[in-house]
N, C-alpha and C. Protein backbone atom coordinates (compact mmCIF):
# COMPACT_ATOMS: atom_id res chain seq x y z
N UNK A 1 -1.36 124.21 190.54
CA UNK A 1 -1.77 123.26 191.55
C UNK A 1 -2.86 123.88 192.42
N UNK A 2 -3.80 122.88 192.59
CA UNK A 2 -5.25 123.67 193.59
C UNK A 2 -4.76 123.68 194.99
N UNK A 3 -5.25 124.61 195.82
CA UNK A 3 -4.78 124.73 197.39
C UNK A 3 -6.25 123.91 197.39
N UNK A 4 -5.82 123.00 198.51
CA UNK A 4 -7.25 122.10 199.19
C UNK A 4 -8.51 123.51 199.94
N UNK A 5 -9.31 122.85 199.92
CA UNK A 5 -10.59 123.80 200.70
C UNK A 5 -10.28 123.92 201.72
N UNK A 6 -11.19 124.59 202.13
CA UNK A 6 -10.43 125.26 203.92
C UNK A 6 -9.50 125.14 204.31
N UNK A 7 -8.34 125.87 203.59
CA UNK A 7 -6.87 126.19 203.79
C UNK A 7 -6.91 127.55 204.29
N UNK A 8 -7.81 127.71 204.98
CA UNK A 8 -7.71 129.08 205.10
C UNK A 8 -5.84 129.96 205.65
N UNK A 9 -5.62 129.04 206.64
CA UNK A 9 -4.38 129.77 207.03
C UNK A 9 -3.17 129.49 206.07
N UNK A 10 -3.33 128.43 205.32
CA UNK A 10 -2.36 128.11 203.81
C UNK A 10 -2.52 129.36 202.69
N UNK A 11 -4.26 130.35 202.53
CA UNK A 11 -4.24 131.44 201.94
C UNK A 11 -3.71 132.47 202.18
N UNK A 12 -3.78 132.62 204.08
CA UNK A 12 -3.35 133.83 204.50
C UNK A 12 -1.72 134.35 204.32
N UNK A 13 -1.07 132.63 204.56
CA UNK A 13 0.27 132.75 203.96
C UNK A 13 0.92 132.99 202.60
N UNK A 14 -0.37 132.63 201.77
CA UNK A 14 0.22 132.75 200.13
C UNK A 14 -0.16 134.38 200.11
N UNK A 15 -1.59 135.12 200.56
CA UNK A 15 -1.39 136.46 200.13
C UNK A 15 -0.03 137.41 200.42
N UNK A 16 0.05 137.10 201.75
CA UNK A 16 1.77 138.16 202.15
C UNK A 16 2.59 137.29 201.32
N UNK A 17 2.74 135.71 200.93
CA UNK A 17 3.98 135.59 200.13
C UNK A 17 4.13 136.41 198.67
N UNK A 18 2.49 136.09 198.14
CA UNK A 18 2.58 137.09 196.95
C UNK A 18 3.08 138.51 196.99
N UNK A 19 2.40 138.95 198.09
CA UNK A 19 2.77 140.57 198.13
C UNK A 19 4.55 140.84 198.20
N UNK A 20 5.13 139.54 198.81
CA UNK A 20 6.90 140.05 199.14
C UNK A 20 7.29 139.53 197.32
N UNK A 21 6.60 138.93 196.23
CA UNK A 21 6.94 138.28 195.19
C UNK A 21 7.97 137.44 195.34
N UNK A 22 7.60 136.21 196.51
CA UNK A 22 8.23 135.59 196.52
C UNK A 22 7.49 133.59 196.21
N UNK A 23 8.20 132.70 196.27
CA UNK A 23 7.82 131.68 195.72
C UNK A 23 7.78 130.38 196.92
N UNK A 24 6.78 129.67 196.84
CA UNK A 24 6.92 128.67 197.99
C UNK A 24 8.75 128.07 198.67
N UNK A 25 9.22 127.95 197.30
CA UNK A 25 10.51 127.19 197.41
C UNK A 25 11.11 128.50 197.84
N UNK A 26 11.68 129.72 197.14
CA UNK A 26 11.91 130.73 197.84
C UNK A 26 11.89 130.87 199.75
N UNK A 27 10.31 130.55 200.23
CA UNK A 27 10.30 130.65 201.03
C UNK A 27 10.96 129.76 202.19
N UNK A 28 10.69 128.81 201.86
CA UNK A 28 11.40 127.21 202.74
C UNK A 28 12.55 127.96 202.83
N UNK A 29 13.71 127.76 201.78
CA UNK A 29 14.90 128.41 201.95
C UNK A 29 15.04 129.38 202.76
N UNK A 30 14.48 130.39 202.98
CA UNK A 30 14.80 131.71 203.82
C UNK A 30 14.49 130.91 205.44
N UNK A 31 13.48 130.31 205.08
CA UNK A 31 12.72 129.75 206.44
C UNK A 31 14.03 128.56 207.11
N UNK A 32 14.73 128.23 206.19
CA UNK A 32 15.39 126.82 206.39
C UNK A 32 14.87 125.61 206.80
N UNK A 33 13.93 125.41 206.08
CA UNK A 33 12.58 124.08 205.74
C UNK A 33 12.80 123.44 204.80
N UNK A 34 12.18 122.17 204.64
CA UNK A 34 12.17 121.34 203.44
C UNK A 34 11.08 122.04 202.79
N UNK A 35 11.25 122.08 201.38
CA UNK A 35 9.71 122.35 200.06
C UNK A 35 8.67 121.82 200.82
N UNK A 36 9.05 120.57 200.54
CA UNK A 36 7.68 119.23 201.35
C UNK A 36 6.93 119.91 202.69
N UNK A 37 7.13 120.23 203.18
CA UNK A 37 6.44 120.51 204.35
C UNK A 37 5.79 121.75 203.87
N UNK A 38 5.75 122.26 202.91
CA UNK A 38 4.63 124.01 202.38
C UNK A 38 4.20 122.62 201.38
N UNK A 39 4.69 121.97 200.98
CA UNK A 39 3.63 121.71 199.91
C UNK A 39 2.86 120.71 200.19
N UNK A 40 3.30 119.94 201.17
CA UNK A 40 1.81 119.13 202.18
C UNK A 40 0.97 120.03 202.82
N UNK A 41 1.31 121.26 203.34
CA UNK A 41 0.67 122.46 203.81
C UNK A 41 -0.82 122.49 202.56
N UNK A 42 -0.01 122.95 201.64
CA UNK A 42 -0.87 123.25 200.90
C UNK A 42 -1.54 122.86 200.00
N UNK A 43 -1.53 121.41 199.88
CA UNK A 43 -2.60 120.77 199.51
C UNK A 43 -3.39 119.85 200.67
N UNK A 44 -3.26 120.67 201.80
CA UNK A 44 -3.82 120.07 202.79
C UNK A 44 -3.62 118.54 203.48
N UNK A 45 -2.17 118.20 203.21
CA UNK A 45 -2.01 116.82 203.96
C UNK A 45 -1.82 117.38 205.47
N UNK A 46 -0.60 118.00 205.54
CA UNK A 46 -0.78 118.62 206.89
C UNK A 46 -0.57 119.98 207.37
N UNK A 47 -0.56 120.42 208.71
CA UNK A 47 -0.05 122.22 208.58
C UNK A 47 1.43 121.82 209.27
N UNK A 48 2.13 123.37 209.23
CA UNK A 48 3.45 123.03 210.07
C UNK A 48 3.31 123.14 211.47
N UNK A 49 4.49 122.77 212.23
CA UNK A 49 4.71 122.57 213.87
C UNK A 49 4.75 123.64 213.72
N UNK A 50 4.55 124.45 215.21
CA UNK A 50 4.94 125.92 215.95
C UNK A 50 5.69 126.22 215.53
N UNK A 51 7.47 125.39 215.55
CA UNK A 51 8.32 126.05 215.22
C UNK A 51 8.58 126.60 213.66
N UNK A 52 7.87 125.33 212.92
CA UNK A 52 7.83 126.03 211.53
C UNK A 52 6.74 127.17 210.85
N UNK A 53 5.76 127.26 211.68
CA UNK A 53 5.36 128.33 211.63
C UNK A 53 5.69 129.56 212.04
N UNK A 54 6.96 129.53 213.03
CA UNK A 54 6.97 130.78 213.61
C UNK A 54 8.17 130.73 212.31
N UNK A 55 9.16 130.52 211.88
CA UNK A 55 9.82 130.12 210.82
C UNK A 55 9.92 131.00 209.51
N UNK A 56 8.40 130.55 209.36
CA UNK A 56 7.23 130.83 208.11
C UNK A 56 7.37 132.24 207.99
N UNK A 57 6.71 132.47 208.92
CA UNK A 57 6.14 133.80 209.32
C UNK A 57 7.38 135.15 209.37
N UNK A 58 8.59 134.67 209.88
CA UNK A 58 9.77 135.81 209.71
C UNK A 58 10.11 135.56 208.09
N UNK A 59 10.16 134.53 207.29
CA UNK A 59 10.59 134.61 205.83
C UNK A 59 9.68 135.22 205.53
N UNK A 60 8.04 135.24 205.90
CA UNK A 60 7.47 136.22 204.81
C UNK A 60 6.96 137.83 205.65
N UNK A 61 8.26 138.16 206.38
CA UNK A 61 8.25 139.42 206.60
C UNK A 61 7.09 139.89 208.14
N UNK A 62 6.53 138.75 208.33
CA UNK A 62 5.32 139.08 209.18
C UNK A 62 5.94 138.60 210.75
N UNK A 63 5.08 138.99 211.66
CA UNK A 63 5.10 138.77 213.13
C UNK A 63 4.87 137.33 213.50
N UNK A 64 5.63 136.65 214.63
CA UNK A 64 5.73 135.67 214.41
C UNK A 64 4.60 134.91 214.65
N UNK A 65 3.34 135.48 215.44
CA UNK A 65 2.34 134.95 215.76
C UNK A 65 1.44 134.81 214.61
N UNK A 66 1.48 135.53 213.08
CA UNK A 66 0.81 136.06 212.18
C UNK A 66 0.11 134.51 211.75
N UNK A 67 1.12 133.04 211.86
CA UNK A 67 0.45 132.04 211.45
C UNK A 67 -0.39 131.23 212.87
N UNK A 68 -0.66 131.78 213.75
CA UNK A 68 -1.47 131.42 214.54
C UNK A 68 -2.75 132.06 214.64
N UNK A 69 -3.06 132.39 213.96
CA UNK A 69 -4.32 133.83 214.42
C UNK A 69 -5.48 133.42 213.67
């Protein structure tokens, strides 16, 4: 599946997800998210709320601000 153009902060999240070898659905789960909401992420329908970004960001090991930056 193509990530939409200027996803930039949808890339920054897939490089650290790659690096933990982990999987979108993987991630939701840890995050306790629906799939749907990374995968409108990432084909660019929409991004997540604060809270699911800060969410995001502890399942893939990073600081919680890491998806604001």
């Amino acid at each position: 599946m193509a990530i939409e153009k200027n996803n930039s902060l949808y890339e920054k999240y897939a490089e650290q997800r790659d690096k933990l070898g982990l999987t979108d659905y993987k991630v939701a789960q840890l995050a306790g998210i629906s799939r749907g909401i990374i995968s409108e992420w990432k084909h660019g329908k929409c991004k997540p709320n604060a809270d699911n970004r800060v969410k995001i960001a502890k399942a893939i090991k990073a600081r919680p601000t890491f998806l604001f930056e």
